[in-house]
Protein backbone atom coordinates (compact mmCIF):
# COMPACT_ATOMS: atom_id res chain seq x y z
CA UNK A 1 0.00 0.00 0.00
CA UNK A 2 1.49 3.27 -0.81
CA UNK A 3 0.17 6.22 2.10
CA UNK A 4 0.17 9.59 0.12
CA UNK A 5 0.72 12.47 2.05
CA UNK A 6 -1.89 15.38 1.77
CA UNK A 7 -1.28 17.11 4.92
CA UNK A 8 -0.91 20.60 3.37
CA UNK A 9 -2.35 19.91 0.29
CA UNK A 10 -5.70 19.50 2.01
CA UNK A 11 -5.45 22.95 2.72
CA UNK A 12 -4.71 24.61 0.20
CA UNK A 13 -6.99 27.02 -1.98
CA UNK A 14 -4.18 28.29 -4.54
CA UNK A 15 -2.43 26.70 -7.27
CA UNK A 16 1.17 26.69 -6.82
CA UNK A 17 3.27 24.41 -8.19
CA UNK A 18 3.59 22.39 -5.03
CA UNK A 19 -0.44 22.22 -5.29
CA UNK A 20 -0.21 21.46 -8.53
CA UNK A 21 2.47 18.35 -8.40
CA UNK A 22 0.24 16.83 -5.16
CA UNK A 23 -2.47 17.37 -7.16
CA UNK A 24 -2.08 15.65 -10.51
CA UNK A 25 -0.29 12.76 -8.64
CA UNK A 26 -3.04 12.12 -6.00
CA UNK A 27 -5.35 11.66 -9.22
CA UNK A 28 -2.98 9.69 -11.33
CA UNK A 29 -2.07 7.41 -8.27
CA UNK A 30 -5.90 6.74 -7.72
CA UNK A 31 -6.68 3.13 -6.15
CA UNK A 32 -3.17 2.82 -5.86
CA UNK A 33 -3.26 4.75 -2.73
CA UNK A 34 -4.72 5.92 0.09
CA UNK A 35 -4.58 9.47 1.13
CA UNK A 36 -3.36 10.76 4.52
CA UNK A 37 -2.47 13.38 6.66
CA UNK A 38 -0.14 14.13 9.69
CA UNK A 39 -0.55 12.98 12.13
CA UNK A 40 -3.88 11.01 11.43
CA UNK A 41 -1.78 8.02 9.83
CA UNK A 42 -2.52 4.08 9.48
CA UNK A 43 -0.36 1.43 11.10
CA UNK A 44 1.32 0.87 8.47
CA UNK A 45 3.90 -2.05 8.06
CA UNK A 46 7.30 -3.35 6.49
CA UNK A 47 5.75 -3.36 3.33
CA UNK A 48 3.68 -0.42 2.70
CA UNK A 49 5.31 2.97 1.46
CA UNK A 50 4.68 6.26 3.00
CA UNK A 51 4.71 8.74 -0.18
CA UNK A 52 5.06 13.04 0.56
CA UNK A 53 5.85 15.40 -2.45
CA UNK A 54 5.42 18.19 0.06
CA UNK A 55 7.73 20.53 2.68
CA UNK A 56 7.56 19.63 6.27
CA UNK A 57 9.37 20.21 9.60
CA UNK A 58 9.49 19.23 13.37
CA UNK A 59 7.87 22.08 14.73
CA UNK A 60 4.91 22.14 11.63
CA UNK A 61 4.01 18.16 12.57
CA UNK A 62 5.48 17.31 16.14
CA UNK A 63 6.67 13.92 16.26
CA UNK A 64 7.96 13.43 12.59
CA UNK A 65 11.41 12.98 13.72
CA UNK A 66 10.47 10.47 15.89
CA UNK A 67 8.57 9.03 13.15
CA UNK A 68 11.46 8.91 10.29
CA UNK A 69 13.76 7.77 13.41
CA UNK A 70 11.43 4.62 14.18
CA UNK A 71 10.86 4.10 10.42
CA UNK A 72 7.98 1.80 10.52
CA UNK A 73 7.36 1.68 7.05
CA UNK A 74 9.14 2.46 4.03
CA UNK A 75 9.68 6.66 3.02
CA UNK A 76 9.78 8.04 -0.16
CA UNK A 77 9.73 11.71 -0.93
CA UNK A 78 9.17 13.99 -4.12
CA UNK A 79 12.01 16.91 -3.55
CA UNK A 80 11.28 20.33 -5.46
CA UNK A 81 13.71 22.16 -4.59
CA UNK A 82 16.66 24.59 -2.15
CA UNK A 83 15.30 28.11 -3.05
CA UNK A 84 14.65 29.08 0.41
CA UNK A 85 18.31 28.70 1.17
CA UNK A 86 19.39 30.51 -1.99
CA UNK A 87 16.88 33.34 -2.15
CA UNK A 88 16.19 33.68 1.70
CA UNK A 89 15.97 37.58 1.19
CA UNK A 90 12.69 37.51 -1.19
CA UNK A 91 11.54 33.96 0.74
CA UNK A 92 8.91 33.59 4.03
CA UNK A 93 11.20 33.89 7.09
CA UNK A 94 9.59 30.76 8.68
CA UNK A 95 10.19 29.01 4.78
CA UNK A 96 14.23 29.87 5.27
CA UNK A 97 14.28 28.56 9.16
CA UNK A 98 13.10 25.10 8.19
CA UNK A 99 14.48 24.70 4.98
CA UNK A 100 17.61 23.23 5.87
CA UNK A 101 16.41 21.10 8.71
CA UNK A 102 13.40 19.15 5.67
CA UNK A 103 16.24 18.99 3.14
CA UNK A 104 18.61 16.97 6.05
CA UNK A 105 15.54 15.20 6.59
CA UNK A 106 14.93 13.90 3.21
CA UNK A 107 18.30 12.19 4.09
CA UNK A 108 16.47 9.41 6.26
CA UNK A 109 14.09 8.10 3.42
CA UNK A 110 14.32 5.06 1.45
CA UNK A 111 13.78 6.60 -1.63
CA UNK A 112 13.94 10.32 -3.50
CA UNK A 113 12.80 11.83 -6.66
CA UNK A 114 13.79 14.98 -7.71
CA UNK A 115 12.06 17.45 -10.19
CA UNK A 116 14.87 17.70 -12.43
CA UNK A 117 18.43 16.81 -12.98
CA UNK A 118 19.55 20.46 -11.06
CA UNK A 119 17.23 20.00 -8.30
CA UNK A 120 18.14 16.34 -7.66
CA UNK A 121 22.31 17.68 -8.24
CA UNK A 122 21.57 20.63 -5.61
CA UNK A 123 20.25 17.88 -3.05
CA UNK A 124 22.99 15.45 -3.19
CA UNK A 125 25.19 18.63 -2.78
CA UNK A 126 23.46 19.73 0.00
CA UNK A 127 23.95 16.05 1.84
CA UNK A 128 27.55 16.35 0.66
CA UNK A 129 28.21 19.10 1.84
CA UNK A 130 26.40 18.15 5.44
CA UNK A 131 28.58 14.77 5.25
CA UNK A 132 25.35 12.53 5.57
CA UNK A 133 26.74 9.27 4.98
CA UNK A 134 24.90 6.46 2.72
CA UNK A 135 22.09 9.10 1.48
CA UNK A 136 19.44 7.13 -0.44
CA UNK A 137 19.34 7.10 -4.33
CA UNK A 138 17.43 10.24 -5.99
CA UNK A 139 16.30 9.69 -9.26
CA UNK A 140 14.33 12.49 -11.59
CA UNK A 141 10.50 12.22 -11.80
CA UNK A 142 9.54 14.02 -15.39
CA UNK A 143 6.63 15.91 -14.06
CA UNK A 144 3.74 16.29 -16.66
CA UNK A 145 2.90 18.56 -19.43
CA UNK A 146 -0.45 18.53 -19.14
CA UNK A 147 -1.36 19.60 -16.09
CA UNK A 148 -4.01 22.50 -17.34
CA UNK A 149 -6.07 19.43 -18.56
CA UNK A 150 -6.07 20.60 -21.94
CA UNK A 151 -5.49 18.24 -25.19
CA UNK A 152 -2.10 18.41 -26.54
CA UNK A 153 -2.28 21.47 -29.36
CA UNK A 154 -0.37 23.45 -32.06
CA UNK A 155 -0.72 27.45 -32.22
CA UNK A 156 -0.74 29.76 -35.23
CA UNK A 157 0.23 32.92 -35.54
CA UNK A 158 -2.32 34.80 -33.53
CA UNK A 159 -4.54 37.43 -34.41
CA UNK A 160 -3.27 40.08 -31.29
CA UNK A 161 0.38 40.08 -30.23
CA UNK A 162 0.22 38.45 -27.06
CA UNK A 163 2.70 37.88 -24.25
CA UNK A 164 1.62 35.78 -21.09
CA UNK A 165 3.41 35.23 -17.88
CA UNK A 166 2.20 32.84 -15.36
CA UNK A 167 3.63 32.89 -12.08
CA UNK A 168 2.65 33.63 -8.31
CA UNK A 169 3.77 37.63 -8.50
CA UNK A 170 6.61 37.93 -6.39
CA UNK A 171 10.60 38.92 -6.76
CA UNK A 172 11.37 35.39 -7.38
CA UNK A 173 9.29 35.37 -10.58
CA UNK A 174 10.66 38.40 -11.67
CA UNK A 175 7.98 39.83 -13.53
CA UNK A 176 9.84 43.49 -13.09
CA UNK A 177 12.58 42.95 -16.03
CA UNK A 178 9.28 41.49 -18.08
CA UNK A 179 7.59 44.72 -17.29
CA UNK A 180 10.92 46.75 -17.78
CA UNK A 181 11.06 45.32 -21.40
CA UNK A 182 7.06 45.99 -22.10
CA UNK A 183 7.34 49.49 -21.46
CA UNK A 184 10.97 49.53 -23.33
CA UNK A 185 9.20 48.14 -26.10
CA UNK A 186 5.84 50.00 -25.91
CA UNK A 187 8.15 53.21 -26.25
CA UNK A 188 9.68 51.90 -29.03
CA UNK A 189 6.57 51.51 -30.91
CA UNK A 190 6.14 47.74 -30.35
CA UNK A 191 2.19 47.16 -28.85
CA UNK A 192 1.54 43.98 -27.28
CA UNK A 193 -0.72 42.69 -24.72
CA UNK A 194 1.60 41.48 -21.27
CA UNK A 195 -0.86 39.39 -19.54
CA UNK A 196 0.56 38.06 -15.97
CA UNK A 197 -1.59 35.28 -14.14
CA UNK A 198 -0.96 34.63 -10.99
CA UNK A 199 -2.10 35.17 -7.19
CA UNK A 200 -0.04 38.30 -5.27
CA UNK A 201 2.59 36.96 -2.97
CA UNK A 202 1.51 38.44 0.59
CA UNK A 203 4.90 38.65 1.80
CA UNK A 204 6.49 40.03 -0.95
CA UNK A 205 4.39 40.83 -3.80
CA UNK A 206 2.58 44.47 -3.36
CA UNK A 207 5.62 46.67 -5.41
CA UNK A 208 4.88 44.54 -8.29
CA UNK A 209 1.62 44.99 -8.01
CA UNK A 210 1.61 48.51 -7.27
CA UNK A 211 3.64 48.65 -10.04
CA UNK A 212 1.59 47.43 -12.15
CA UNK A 213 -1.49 49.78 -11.92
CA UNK A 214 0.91 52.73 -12.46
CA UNK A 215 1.76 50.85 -15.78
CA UNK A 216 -1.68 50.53 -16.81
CA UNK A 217 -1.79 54.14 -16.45
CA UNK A 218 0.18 54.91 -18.82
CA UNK A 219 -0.65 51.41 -21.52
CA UNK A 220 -3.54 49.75 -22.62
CA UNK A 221 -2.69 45.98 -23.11
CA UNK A 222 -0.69 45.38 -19.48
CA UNK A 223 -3.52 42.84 -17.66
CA UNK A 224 -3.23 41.03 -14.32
CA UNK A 225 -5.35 37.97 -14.14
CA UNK A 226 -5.14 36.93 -9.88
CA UNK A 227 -7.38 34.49 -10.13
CA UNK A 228 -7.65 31.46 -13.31
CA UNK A 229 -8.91 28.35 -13.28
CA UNK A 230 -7.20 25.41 -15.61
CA UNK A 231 -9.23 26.16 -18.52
CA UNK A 232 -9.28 29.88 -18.70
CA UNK A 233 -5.32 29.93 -17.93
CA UNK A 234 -4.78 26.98 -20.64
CA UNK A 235 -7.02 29.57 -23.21
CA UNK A 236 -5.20 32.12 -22.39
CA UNK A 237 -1.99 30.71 -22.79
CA UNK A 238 -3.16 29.05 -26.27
CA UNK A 239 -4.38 32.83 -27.38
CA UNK A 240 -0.92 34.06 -26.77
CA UNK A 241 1.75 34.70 -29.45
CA UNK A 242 4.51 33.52 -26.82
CA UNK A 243 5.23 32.98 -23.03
CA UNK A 244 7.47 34.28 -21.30
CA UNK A 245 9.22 32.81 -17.60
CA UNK A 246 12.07 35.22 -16.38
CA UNK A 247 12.37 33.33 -12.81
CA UNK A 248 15.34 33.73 -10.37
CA UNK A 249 14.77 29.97 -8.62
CA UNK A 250 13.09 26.94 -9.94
CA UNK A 251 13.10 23.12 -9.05
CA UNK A 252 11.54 22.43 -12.10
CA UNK A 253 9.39 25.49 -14.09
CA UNK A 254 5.76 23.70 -15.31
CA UNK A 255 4.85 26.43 -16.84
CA UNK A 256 6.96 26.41 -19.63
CA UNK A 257 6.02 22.63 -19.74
CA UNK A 258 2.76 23.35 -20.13
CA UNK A 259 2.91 26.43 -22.80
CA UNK A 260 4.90 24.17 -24.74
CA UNK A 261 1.99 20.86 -24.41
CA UNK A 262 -0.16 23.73 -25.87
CA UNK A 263 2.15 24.62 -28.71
CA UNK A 264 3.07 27.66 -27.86
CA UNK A 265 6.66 28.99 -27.59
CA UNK A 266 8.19 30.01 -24.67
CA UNK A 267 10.91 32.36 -23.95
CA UNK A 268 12.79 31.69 -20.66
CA UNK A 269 15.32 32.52 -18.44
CA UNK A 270 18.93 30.52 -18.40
CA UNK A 271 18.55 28.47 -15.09
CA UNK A 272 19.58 25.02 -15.37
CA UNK A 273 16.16 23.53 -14.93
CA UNK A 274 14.85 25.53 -17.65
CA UNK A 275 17.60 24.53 -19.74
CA UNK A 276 16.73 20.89 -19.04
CA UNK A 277 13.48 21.68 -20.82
CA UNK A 278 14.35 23.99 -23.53
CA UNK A 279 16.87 21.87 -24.62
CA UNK A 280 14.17 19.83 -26.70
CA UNK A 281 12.99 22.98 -28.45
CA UNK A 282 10.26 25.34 -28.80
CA UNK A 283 12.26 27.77 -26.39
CA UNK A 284 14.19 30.59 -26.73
CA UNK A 285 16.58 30.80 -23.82
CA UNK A 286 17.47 34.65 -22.73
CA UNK A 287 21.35 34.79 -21.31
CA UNK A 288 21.90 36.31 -17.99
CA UNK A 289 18.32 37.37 -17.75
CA UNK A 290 18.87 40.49 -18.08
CA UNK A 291 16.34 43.58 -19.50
CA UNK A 292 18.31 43.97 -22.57
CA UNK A 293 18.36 40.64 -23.56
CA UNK A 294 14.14 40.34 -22.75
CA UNK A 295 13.64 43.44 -24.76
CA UNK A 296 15.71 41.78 -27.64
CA UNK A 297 13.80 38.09 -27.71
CA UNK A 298 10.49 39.64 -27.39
CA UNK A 299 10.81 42.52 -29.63
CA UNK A 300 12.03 38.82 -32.35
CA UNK A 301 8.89 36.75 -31.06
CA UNK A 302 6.84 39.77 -31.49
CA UNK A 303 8.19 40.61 -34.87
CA UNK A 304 9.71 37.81 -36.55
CA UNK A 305 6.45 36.06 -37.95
CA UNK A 306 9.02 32.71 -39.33
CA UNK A 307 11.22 32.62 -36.37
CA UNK A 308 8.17 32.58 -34.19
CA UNK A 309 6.32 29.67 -36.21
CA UNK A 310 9.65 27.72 -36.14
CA UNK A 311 9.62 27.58 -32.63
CA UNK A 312 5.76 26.78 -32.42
CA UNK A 313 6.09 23.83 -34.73
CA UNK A 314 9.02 22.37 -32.40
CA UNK A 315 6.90 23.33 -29.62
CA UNK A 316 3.85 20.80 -30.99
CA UNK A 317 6.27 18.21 -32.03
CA UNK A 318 8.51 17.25 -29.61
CA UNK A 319 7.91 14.46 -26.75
CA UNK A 320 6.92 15.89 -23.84
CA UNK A 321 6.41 14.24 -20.02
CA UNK A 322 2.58 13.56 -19.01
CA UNK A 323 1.01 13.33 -15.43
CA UNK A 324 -0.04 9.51 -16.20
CA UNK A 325 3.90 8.54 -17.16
CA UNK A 326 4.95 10.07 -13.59
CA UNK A 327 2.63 8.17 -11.47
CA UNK A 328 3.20 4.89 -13.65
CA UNK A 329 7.09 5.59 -12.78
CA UNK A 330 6.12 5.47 -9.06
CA UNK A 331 3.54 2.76 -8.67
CA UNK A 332 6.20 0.52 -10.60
CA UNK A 333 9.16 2.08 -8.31
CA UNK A 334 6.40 1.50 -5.06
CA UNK A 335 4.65 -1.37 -6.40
């Protein structure tokens, strides 16, 4: 039996991309499992596997080092990634305090799968580097495409020159240099739309927004959208002439996974899990992330009718990762 940990899942009303992961792999697992939460948790045995993809600490569910210590089942564990250790300035203070202790955790489990090749790299660093000795194996789960729920597409050339952004607003996501290049570009001449889904980070995320209704002051075309379901984010994103993901961190980056299921290029920023995923094509990668070189690859995706199909036909026919190959991969591991 494999026990799937929904302790914060359960709770949660956004979609984040922690949400999102426990989501789709609660559904795809299915029958295969049964769903729990800390510390309401069977007697499970020898045999059965105890399954989290999400964060946790001592002090969030007392008695979990006790737990891992006693071990009375086998632990596996979906990692994302280390970002509140390497952003801790632009992360929730209580995120950065417990960090460290879940990642030295993860160290005690029978089993790991990382979200990429970087994140699971940045984890065995981490144990390296706190001398854990025997760590367990961490392979990569390929997380899925299709998480909007939408059928795999191809996207012309649209009518309205269209950039979307999805992304909880906040410094990590670093929608500023995208809005540094729309209104770069909106002075040149260039009018586009620069549509950015995603909820507010409370912590972090009023400048941004704040910033944002000065914008619109000044241009039609700049939207905020706080609040999408899967279908009117996977429309939007199919409407769009390109996407656009200038993040700082990532363990993994779905949504350029899932602009590219839709057939619709992306244009990204050069961090080595993004890299993992442009590598395939339907990307263009921007070096050093910087506003020049975001003013330069949108003012060519915007522009550059040919360079922009080429990338939308590599978008629509290259292999990409579903939701159902990640859960087969772990009821065959956990079977």
């Amino acid at each position: 039996m494999i026990y799937f940990d929904t302790t914060n899942a359960s709770r949660w009303s956004h979609g984040s991309g922690l949400s999102r992961v426990s989501r789709r792999l609660s559904e795809g697992l299915g029958d295969a499992a049964t769903f729990v939460r800390w510390p309401h948790l069977p007697h499970a045995g020898p045999s059965d596997w105890f399954l989290t993809p999400e964060l946790f600490a001592e002090e969030d569910r007392p008695g979990l080092s006790a737990f891992l210590e006693r071990h009375p089942c086998r632990l596996a564990a979906v990692y994302h990634d280390a970002i509140p250790l390497k952003l801790p300035e632009i992360t929730w203070p209580a995120s950065v305090r417990r960090h460290a202790s879940y990642m030295r955790m993860l160290a005690d489990f029978d089993r790991v799968w990382a979200v990429s090749a970087a994140s699971r790299e940045e984890l065995l660093s981490f144990w390296r580097w706190q001398h854990v000795e025997a760590p367990p194996p961490v392979e990569v789960l390929l997380l899925g495409a299709d998480g909007l729920g939408a059928p795999r597409g191809s996207s012309a050339w649209p009518e309205r020159a269209r950039i979307v952004s999805v992304g909880i607003l906040e410094p990590r996501k670093n929608q500023a240099v995208l809005l540094d290049a729309f209104e770069a570009l909106q002075d040149e001449g260039i009018a586009f739309e620069l549509h950015l889904a995603g909820r507010v980070n409370p912590h972090f995320g009023k400048p941004i927004r704040q910033r944002i209704e000065r914008l619109r002051g000044r241009f039609q075309g700049l939207v905020h959208h706080a609040d999408m379901g899967d279908g009117a984010l996977a429309a939007l994103v199919r409407s769009a002439t390109a996407t656009a993901f200038a993040s700082l961190a990532e363990g993994c980056g779905l949504p350029v996974l899932e602009s590219l299921w839709l057939g619709v290029p992306c244009l990204c920023s050069d961090l080595a899990p993004l890299l993992e995923t442009a590598a395939a094509g339907g990307c263009d990668v921007v070096p050093g992330n910087t506003v020049e070189g975001w003013v330069g690859a949108l003012r060519r995706i915007l522009t550059d009718r040919n360079h922009r199909d080429q990338l939308a036909g590599k978008a629509a026919a290259r292999a990409l990762p579903t939701w159902a190959c990640a859960c087969e991969a772990l009821r065959t591991a956990l079977g």
